[in-house]
C-alpha atoms as a PDB file:
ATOM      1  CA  UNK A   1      10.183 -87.521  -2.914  1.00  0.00           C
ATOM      2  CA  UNK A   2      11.467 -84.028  -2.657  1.00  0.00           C
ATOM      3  CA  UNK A   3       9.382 -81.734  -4.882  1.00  0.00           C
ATOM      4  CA  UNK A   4      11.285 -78.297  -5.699  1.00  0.00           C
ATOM      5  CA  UNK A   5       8.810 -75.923  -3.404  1.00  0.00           C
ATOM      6  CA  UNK A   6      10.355 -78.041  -0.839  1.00  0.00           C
ATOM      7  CA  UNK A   7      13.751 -77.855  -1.790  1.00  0.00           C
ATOM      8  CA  UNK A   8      13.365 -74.343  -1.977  1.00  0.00           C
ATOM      9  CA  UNK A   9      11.754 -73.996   1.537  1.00  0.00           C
ATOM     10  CA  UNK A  10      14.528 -76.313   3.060  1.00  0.00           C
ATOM     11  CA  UNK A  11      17.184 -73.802   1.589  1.00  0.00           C
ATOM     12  CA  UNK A  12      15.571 -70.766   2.771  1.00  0.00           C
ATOM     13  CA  UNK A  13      15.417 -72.472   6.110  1.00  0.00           C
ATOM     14  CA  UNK A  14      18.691 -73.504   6.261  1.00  0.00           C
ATOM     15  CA  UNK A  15      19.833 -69.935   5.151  1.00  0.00           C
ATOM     16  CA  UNK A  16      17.185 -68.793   7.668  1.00  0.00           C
ATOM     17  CA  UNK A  17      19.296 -71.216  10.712  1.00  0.00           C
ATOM     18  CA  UNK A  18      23.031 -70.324   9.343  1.00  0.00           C
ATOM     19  CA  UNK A  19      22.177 -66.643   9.708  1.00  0.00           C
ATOM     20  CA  UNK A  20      21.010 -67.316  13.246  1.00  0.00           C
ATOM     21  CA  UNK A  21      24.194 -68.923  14.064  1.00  0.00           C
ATOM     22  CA  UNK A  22      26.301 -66.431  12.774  1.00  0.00           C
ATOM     23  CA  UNK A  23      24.811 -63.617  15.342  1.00  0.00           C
ATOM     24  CA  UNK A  24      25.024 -65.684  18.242  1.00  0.00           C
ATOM     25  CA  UNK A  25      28.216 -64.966  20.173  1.00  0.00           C
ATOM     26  CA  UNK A  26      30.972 -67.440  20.115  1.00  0.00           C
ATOM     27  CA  UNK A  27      32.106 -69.870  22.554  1.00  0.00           C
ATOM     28  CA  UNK A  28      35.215 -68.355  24.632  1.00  0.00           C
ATOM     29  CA  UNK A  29      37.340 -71.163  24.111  1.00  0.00           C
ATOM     30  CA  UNK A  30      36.703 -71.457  20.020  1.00  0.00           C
ATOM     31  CA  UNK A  31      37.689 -67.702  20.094  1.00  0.00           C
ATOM     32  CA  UNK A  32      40.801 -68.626  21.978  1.00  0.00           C
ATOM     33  CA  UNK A  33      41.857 -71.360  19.878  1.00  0.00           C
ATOM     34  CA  UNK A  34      40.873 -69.070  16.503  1.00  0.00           C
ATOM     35  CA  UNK A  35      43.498 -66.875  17.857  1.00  0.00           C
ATOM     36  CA  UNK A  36      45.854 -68.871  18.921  1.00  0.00           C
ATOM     37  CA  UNK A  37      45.781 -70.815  15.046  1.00  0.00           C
ATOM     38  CA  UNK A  38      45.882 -67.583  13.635  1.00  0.00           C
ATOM     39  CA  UNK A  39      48.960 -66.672  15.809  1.00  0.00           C
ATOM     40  CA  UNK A  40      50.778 -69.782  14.486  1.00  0.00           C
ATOM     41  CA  UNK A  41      49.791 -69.432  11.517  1.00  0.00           C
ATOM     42  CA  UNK A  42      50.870 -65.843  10.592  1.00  0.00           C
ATOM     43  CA  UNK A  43      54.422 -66.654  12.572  1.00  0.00           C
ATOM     44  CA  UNK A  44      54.612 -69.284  10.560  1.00  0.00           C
ATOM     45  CA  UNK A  45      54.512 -67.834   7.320  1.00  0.00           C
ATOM     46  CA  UNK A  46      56.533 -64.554   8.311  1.00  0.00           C
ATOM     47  CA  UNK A  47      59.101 -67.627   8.930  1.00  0.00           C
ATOM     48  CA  UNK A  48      59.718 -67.293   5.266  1.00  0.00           C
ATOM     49  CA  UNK A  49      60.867 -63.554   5.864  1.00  0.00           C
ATOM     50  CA  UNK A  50      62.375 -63.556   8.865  1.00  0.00           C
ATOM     51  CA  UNK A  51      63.892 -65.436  11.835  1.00  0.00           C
ATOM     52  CA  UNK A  52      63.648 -62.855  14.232  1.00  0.00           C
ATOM     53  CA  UNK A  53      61.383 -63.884  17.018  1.00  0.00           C
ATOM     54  CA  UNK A  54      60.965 -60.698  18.358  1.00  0.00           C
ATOM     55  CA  UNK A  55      60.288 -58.932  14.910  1.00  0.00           C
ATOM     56  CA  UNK A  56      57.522 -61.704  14.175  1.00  0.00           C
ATOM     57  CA  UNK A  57      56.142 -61.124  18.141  1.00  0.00           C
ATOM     58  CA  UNK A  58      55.973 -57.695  17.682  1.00  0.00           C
ATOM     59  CA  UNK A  59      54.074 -57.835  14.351  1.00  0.00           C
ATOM     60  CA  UNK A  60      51.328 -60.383  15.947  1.00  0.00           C
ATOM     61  CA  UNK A  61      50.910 -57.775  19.094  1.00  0.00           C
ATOM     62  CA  UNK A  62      50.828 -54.878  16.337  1.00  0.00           C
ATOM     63  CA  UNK A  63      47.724 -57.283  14.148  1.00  0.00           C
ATOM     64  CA  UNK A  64      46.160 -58.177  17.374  1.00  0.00           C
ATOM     65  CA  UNK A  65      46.137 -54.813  19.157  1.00  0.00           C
ATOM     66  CA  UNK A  66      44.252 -53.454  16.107  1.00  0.00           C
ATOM     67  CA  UNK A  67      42.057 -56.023  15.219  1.00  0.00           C
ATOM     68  CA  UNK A  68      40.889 -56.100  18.449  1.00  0.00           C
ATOM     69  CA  UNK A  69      40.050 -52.653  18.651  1.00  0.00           C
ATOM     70  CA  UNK A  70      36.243 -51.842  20.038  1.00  0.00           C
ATOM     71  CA  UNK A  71      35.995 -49.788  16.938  1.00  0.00           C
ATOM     72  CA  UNK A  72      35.744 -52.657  15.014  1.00  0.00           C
ATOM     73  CA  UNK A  73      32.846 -54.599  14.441  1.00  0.00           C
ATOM     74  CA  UNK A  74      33.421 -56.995  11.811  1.00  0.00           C
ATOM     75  CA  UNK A  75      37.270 -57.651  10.346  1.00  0.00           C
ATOM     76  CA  UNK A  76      38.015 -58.585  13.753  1.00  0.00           C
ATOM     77  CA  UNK A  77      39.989 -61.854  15.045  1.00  0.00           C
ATOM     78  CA  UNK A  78      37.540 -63.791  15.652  1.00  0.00           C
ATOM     79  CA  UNK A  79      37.003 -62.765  11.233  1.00  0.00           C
ATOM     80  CA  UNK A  80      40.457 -63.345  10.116  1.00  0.00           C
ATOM     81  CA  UNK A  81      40.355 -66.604  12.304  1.00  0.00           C
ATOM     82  CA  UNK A  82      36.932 -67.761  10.253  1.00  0.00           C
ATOM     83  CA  UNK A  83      38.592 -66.789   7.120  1.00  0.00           C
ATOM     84  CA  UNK A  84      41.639 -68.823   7.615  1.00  0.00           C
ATOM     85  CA  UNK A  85      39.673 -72.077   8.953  1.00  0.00           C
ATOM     86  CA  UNK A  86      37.275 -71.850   5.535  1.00  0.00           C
ATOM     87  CA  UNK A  87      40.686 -72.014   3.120  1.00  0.00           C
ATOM     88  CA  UNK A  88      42.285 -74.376   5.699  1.00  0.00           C
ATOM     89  CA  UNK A  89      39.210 -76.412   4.377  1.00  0.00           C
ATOM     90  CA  UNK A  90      39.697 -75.691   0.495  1.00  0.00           C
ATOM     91  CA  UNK A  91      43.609 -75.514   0.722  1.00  0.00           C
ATOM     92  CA  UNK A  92      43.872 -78.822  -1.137  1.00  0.00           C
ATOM     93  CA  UNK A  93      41.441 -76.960  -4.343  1.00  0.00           C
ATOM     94  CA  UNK A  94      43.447 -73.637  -4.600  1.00  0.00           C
ATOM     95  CA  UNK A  95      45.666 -72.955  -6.941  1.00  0.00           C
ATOM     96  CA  UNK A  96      48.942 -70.746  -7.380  1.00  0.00           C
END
């Protein structure tokens, strides 16, 4: 049985490993999937909006050009691409 000192030293450890994972640098082809969801994604909702192809295009090239900057450092892609898998993964629990 699981006393609570060890509960609590099997969460600090696990927040200890998750941290770890978070620095290490991601595989190419996850970042190039990320992106290419994220592409999808966003054309697909400025379907709502619009139906011109080369409107939605050059919006993408406009988001990616700056969120791939070297200036930035953390709301990158590879970010907004993390973001939108975790409420991928809740979309069924949020709410209007």
């Amino acid at each position: 049985m699981v006393n609570k000192i060890q509960h609590l030293q099997f969460k600090k450890m696990l927040t200890l490993y998750e941290n770890a994972l978070k620095r290490l640098p991601p595989h190419p082809l996850a970042v190039t999937k990320n992106k290419i969801v994220l592409k999808e994604t966003f054309i697909e909702l400025l379907t709502n909006f619009t139906n011109n192809e080369s409107l939605k295009n050059e919006l993408w090239n406009e988001i990616e050009k700056n969120y791939a900057s070297k200036k930035r450092h953390y709301h990158t892609l590879q970010h907004l691409g993390n973001l939108l898998a975790q409420l991928t993964d809740v979309k069924s629990e949020i709410q209007n």
